[in-house]
Protein backbone atom coordinates (compact mmCIF):
# COMPACT_ATOMS: atom_id res chain seq x y z
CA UNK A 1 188.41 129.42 25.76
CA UNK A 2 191.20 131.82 24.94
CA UNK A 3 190.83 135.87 25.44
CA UNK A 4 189.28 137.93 22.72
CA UNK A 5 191.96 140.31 20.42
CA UNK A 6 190.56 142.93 22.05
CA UNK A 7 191.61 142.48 25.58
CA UNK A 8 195.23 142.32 24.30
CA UNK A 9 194.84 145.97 22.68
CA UNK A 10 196.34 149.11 24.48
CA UNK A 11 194.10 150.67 27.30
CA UNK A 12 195.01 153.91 26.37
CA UNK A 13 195.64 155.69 22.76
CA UNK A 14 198.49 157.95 21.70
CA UNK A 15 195.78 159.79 20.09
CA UNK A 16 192.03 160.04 19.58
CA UNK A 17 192.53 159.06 15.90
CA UNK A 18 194.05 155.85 17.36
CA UNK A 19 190.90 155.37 19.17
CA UNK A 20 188.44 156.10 16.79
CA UNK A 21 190.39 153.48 14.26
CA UNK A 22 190.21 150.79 16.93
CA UNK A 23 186.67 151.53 17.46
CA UNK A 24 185.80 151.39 14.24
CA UNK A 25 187.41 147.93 13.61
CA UNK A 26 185.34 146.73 16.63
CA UNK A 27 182.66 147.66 15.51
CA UNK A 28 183.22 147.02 11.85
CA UNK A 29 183.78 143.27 13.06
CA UNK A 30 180.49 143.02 15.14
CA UNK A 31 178.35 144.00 12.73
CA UNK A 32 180.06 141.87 9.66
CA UNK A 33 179.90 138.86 11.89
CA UNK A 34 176.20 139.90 12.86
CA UNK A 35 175.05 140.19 9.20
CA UNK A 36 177.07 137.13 8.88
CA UNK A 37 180.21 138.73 6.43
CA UNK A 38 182.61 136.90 7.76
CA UNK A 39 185.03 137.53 5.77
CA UNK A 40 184.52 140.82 6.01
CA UNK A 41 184.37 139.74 9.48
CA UNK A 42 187.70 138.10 10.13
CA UNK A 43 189.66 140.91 7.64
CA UNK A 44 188.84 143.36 10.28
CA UNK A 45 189.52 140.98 13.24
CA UNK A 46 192.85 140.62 10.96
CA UNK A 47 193.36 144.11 11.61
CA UNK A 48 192.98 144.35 14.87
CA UNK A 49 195.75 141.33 15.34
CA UNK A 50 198.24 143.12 13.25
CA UNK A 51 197.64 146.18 15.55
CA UNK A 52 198.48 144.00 18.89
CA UNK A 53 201.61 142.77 16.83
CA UNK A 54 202.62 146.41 16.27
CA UNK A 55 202.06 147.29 20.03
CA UNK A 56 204.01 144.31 20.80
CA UNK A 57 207.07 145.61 18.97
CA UNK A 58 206.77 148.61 20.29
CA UNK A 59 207.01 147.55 23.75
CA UNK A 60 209.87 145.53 22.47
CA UNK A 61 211.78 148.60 21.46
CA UNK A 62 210.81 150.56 24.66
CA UNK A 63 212.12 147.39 27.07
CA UNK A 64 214.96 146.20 25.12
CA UNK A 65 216.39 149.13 23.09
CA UNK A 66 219.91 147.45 22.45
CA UNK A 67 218.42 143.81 21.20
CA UNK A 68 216.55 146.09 19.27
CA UNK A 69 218.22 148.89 17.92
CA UNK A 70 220.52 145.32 16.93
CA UNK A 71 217.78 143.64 15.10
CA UNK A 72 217.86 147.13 12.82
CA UNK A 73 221.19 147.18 12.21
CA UNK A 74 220.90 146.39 8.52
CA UNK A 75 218.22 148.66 7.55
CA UNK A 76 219.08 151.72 6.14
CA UNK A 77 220.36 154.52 8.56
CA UNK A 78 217.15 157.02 7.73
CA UNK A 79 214.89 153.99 8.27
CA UNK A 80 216.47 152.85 11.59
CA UNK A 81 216.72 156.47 13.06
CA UNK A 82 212.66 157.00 11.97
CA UNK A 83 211.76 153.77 13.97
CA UNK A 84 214.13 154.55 16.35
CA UNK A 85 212.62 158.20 17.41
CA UNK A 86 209.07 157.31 16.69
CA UNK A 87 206.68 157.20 19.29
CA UNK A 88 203.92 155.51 16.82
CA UNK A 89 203.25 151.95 16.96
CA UNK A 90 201.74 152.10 13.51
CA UNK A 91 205.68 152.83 12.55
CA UNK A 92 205.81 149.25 12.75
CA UNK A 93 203.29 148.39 9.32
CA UNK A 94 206.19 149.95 7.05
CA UNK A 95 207.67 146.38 7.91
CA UNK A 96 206.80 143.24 5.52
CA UNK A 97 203.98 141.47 7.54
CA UNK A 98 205.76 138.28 6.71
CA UNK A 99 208.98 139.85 7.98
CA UNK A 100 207.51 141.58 11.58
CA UNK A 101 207.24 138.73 13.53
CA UNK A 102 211.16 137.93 13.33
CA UNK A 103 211.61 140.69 16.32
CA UNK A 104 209.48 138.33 18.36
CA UNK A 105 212.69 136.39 18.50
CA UNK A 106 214.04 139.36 20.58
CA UNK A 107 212.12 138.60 23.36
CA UNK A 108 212.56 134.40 23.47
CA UNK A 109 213.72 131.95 21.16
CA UNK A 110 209.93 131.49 19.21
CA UNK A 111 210.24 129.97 15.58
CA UNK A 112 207.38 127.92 15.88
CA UNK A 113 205.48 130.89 16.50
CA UNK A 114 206.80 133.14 14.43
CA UNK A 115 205.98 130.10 11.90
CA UNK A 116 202.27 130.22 12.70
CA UNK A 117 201.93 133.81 12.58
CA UNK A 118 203.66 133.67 8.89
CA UNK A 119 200.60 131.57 8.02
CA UNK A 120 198.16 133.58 8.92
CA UNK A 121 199.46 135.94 6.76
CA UNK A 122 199.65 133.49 3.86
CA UNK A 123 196.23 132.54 4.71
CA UNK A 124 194.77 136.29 4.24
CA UNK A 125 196.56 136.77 1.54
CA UNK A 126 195.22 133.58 -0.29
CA UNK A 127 191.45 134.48 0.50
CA UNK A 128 189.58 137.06 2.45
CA UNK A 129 192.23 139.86 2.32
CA UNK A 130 192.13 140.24 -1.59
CA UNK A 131 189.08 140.69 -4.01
CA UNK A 132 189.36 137.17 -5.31
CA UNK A 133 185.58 136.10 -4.32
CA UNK A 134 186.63 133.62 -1.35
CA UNK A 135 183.64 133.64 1.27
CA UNK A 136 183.75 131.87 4.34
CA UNK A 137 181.79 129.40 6.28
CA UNK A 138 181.07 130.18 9.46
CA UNK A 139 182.64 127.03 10.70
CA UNK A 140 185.54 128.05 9.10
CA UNK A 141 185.46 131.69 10.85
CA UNK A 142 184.85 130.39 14.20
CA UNK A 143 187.97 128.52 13.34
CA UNK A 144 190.56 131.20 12.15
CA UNK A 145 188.83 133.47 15.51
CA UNK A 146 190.57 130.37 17.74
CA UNK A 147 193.82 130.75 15.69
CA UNK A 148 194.18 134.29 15.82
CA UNK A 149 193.42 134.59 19.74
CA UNK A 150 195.38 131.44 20.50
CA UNK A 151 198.60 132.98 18.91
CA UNK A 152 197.88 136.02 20.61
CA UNK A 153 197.73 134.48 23.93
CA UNK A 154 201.33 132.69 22.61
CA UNK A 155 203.01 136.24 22.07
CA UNK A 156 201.63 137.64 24.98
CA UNK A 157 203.11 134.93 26.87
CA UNK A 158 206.60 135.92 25.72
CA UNK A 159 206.46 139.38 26.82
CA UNK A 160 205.70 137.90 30.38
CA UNK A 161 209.43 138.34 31.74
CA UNK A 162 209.74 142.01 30.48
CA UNK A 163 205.86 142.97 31.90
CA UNK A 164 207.79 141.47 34.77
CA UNK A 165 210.88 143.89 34.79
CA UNK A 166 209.18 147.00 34.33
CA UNK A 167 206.59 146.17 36.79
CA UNK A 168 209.47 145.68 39.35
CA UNK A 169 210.98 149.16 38.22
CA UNK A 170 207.59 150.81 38.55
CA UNK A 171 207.42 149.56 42.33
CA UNK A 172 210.69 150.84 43.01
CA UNK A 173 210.31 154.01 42.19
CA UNK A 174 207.32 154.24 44.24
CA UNK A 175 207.33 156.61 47.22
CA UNK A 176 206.03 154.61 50.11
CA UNK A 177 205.02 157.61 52.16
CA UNK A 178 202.49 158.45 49.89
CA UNK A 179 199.17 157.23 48.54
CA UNK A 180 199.30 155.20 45.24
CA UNK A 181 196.67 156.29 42.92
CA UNK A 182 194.68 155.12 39.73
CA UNK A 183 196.55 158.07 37.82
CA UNK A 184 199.70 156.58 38.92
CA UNK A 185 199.03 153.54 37.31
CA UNK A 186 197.60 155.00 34.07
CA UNK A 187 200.61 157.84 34.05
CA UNK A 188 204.02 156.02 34.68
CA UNK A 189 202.49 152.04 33.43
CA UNK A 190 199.83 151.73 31.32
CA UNK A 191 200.38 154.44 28.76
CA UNK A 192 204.04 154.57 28.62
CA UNK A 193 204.42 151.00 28.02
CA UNK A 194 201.45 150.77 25.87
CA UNK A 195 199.81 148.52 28.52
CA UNK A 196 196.36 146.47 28.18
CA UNK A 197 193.78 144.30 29.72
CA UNK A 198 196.34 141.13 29.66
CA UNK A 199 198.98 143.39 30.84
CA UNK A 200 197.59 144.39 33.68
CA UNK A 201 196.17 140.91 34.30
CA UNK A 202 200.16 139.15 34.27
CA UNK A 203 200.70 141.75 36.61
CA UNK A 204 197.97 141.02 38.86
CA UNK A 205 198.80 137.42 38.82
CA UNK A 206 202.54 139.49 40.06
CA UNK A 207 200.81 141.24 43.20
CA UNK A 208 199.74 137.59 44.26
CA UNK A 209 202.81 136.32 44.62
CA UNK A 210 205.21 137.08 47.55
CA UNK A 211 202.92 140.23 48.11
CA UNK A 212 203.87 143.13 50.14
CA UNK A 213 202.11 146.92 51.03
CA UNK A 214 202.80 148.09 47.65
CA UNK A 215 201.75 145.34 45.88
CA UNK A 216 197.97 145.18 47.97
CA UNK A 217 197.89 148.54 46.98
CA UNK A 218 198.33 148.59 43.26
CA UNK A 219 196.31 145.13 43.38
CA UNK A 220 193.56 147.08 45.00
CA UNK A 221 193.54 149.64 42.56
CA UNK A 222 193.59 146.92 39.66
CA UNK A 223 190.67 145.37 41.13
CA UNK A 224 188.45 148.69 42.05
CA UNK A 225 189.66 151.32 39.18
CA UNK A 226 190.32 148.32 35.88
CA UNK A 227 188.22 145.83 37.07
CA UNK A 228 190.94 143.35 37.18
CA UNK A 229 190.90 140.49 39.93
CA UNK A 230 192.38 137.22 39.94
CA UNK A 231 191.62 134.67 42.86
């Protein structure tokens, strides 16, 4: 069974508004599907999607900022310096939806999944994401649920090389006389690089192979301060 949206979504916020949006699409999306809305139901689950997309791109534009100050080169100069400078991963929804997923391409070669992403915008656009009276079966919601976290899994499986990098980068600039800590971790990986739960799981996976001191130690601090262990 594939991973949930959420575990895909930034650990931590750029700002408590941030938080309280995610929050509320949680919990807008547990209580649709409890009252059994689900198309109410899968708009906000929609939502949350688009929101891993846009922290996607961001982290695109924080590892790679040539390929993707590149990929801009044709938008207007006001529009490119704005994405440029922002720190916002909500910059990111001035794009076309239909349009977004191209910078995927910056991180691997992906038209098939830039494909399936497109129709899950044409999809929401045809039914539950307008007021055109389209309710949905919950066979059908189940269904779209798989989709969504599948392709998820698919992107986040593209950023694997460049979770790889700046993990590497991270380690290096440790200082091996001293103590590594759970605020390191939060301060110089996670909210920089808009980490979350699937981040910091790739990286585990990282700390298993060809381990050394630093890597048992941020392991251990994965395991006892994020709750993250892998066998």
């Amino acid at each position: 069974m594939n991973s949930p949206i959420f575990t895909y979504l930034s650990l931590r916020y750029e700002s408590e508004e941030e938080q309280n949006y995610i929050s509320g699409l949680v919990n807008q999306f547990e209580k649709a599907k409890l009252s059994e809305s689900y198309h109410l139901a899968l708009f906000a689950y929609h939502l949350l999607f688009m929101t891993f997309v846009y922290q996607t791109m961001f982290k695109i534009k924080k590892w790679m900022p040539n390929r993707f100050s590149d990929a801009l080169i044709q938008s207007p100069a006001d529009k490119r310096k704005k994405h440029w400078e922002s720190l916002s991963t909500w910059s990111f929804s001035e794009f076309p939806e239909s349009s977004v997923f191209e910078l995927l391409n910056l991180l691997k070669a992906c038209e098939d999944k830039v494909a399936r992403c497109k129709r899950i915008i044409r999809y929401r656009n045809s039914g539950f994401g307008h007021a055109t009276g389209v309710l949905i079966s919950e066979e059908e919601f189940e269904k779209k649920i798989e989709e969504y976290d599948t392709v998820a899994l698919e992107i986040h499986d593209l950023t694997h090389n460049e979770l790889e990098n700046i993990f590497n980068e991270f380690l290096n600039a440790l200082d091996p006389e001293l103590e590594q800590t759970k605020d390191d971790i939060e301060n110089y990986l996670i909210v920089p690089n808009r980490l979350g739960g699937k981040d910091l799981e790739s990286i585990a996976s990282n700390c298993l192979i060809a381990t050394d001191k630093q890597k048992e130690k941020v392991s251990k601090i994965l395991r006892d301060d994020f709750g993250v262990y892998l066998e």
